[in-house]
Protein backbone atom coordinates (compact mmCIF):
# COMPACT_ATOMS: atom_id res chain seq x y z
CA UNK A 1 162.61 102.46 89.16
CA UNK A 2 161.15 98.97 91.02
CA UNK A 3 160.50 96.51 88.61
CA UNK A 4 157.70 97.37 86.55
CA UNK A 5 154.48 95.63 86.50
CA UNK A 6 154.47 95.45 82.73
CA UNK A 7 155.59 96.73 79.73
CA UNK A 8 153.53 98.64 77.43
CA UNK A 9 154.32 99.97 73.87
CA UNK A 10 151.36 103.33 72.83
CA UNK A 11 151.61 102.95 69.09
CA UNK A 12 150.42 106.50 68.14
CA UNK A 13 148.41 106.78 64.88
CA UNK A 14 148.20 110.63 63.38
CA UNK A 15 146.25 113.35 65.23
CA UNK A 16 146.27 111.29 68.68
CA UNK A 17 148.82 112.60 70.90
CA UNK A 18 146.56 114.23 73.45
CA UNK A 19 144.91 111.23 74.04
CA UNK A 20 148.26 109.09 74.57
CA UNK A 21 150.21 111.40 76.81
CA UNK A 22 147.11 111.11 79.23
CA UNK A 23 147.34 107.76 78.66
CA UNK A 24 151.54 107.51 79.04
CA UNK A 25 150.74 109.26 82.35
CA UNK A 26 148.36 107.11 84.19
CA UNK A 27 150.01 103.40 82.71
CA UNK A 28 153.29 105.09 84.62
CA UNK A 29 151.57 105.80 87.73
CA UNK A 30 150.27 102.25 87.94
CA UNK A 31 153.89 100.99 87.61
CA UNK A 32 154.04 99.87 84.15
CA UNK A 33 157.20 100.82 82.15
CA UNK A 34 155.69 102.45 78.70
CA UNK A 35 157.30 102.70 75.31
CA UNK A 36 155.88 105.17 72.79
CA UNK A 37 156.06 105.17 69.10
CA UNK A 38 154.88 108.00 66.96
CA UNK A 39 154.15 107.10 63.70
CA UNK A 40 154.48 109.33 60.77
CA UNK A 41 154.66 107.29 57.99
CA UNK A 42 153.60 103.50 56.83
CA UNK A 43 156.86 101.91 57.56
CA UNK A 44 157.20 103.11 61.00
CA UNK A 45 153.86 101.38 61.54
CA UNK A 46 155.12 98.45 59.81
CA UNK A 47 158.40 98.34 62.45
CA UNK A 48 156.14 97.64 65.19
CA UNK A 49 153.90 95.52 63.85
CA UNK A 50 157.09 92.81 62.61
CA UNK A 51 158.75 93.57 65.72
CA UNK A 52 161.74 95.05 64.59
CA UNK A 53 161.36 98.01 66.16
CA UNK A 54 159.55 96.80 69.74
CA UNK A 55 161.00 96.42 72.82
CA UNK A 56 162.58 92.95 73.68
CA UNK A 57 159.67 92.52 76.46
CA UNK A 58 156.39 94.23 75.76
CA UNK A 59 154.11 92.48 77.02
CA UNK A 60 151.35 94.70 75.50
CA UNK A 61 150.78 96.88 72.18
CA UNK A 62 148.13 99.53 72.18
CA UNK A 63 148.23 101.20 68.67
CA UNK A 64 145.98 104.72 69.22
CA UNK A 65 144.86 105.45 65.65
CA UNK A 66 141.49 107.53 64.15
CA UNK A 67 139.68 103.95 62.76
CA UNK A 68 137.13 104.16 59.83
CA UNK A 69 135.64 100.83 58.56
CA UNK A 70 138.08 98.13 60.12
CA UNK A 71 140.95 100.35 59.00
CA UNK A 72 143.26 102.48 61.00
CA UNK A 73 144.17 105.44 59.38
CA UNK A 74 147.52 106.23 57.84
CA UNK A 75 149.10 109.81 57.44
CA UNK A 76 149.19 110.84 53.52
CA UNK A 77 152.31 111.80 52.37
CA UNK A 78 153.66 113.23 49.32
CA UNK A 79 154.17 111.13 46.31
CA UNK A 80 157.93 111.89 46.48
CA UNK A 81 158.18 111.09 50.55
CA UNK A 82 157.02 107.61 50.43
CA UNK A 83 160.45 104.99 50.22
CA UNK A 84 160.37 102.30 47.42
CA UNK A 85 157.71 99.55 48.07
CA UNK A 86 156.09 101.49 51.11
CA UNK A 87 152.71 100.96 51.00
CA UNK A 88 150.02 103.89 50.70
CA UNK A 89 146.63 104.39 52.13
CA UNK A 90 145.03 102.61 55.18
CA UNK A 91 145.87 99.86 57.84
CA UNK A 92 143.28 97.14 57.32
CA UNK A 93 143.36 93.36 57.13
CA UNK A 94 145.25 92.98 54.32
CA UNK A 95 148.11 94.88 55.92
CA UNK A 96 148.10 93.51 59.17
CA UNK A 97 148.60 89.85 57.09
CA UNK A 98 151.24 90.83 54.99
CA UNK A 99 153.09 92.74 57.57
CA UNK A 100 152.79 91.96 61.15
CA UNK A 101 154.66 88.96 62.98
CA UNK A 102 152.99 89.63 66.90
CA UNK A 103 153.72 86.29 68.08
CA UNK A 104 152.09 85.80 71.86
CA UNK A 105 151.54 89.67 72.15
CA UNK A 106 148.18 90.97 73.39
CA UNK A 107 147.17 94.15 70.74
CA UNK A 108 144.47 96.57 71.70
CA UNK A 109 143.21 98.71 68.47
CA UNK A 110 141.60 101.73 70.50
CA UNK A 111 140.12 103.43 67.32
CA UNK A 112 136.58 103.90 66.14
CA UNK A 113 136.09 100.04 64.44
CA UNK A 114 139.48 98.80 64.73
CA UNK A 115 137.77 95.97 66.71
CA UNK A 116 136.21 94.83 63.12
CA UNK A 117 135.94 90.97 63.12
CA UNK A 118 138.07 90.71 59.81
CA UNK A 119 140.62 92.73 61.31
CA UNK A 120 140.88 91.42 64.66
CA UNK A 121 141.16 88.08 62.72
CA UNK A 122 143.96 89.51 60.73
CA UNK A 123 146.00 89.86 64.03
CA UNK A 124 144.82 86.85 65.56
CA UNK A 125 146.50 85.30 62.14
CA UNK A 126 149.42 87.41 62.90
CA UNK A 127 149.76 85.73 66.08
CA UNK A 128 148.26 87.65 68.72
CA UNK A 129 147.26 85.84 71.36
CA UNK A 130 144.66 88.19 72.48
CA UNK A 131 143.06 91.48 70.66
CA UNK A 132 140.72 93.84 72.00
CA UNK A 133 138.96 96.82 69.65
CA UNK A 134 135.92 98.47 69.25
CA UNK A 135 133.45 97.54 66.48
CA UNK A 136 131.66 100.49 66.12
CA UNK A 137 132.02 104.14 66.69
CA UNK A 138 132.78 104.87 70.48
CA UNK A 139 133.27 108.54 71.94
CA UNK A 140 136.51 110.03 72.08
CA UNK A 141 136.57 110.05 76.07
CA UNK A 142 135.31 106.40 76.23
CA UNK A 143 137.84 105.35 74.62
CA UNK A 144 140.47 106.89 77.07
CA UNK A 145 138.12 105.13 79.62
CA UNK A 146 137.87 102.05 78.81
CA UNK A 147 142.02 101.79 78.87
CA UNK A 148 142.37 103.59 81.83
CA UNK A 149 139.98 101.21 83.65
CA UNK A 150 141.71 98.54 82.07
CA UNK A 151 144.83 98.86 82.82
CA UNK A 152 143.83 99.97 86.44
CA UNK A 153 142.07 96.84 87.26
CA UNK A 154 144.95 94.81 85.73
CA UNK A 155 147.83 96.87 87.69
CA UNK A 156 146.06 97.79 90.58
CA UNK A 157 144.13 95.29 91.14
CA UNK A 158 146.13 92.28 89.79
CA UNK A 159 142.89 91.31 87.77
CA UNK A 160 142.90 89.26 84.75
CA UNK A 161 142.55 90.67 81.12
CA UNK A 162 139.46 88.84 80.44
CA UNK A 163 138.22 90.46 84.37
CA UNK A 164 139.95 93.73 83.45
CA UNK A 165 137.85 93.37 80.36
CA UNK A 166 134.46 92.95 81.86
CA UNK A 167 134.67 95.33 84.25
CA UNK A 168 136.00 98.23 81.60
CA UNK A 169 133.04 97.34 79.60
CA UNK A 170 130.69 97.35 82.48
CA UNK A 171 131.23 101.36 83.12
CA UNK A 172 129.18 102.70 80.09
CA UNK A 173 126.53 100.64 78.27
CA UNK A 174 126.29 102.82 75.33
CA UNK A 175 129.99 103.43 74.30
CA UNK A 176 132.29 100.53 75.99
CA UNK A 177 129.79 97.48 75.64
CA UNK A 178 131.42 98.33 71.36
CA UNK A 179 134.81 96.71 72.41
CA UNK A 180 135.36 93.14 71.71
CA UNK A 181 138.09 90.20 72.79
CA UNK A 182 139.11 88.37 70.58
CA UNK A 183 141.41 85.19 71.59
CA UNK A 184 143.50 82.79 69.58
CA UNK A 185 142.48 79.85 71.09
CA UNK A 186 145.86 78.02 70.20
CA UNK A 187 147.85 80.08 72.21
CA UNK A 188 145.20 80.92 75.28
C-alpha cells in the first residue's frame, strides 16, 4: 500500500453497518487508509472519543450513529451488562464534555441532528478543530452522499474541507443544505 492520503476512523453507532461498509469501500478506493470501530456498548464509544483507543494518526473521525434531538443513540443493554460507572442512555452534550479529549481532530456526526449547535459546541469544547453534522433530519441516502462527495472532492480532487464542504452541500438543496461546519476558531 502507497502512502495513504489520509487516515480515517468510521465510528459505527448501532444498526449502521450497511451504510459504513459502503462507506469503508469508497474512502479505500480514494486512497485513504480507514479504521473501523463498532460500537456495542457506551465505553467503546467513550475509547474513541478520549483517544485511547484511536489510531496514533487519524486525521479524521466519522462516528455513523441513528441521531434523535442532538443525541446519538446508544445500544441498551441489560442492567447486569453495563461495567461499574458506565454510563446509560444517549450520546449528547453532556457526554461529549465529560468524556471526549479530540484535540486538533476534525469529527463528522453523520446522524439525523447530530449537527445540533449545543452538540457541535460540545466537541468544539472537546477540542475539535472542525465538526460537521446535520441539524435536522436528512434521508438515509443523503447522508451516504454527502460523505462520499466529501471525501471525493478532498482525495480526488485535493480540495479543501471548507471547498469539499460546499460543494457536498451544493448536490441536494433539500437534504444536504441540513449539514453544518462548525470551526474552533483557536485552532483554525
Amino acid at each position: 500500500m502507497s502512502k495513504p492520503l489520509m487516515n480515517v476512523a468510521l465510528v459505527c453507532g448501532p444498526d449502521n453497518d450497511m451504510e459504513l461498509q459502503a462507506m469503508r469501500a469508497a474512502l479505500e478506493l480514494f486512497g485513504a487508509r480507514v479504521f473501523t470501530y463498532w460500537i456495542g456498548r457506551p465505553n467503546d464509544l467513550i475509547s474513541v472519543l478520549n483517544g485511547e483507543d484511536i489510531y496514533p494518526d487519524t486525521d479524521l473521525i466519522v462516528l455513523h450513529f441513528h441521531g434523535d434531538e442532538g443525541k446519538m443513540i446508544m445500544p441498551e443493554l441489560g442492567e447486569d451488562v453495563y461495567e461499574d460507572g458506565e454510563p446509560k442512555g444517549d450520546f449528547g452534550p453532556d457526554e461529549i464534555r465529560r468524556y471526549a479529549k479530540l484535540e486538533g481532530k476534525t469529527v463528522i456526526g453523520n446522524g439525523c441532528t447530530l449537527g445540533d449547535p449545543a452538540l457541535s459546541r460540545a466537541f468544539l469544547d472537546a477540542g475539535c478543530r472542525i465538526y460537521i453534522g446535520p441539524d435536522d433530519y436528512p434521508e438515509g441516502n443523503a447522508a451516504l452522499m454527502f460523505l462520499l462527495r466529501l471525501f471525493y472532492e478532498m482525495c480526488q480532487n485535493q480540495k479543501s474541507m471548507k471547498e469539499a464542504y460546499r460543494l457536498a452541500r451544493s448536490m441536494d438543496e433539500e437534504n444536504m443544505t441540513m449539514y453544518r461546519i462548525y470551526e474552533n476558531e483557536a485552532l483554525v
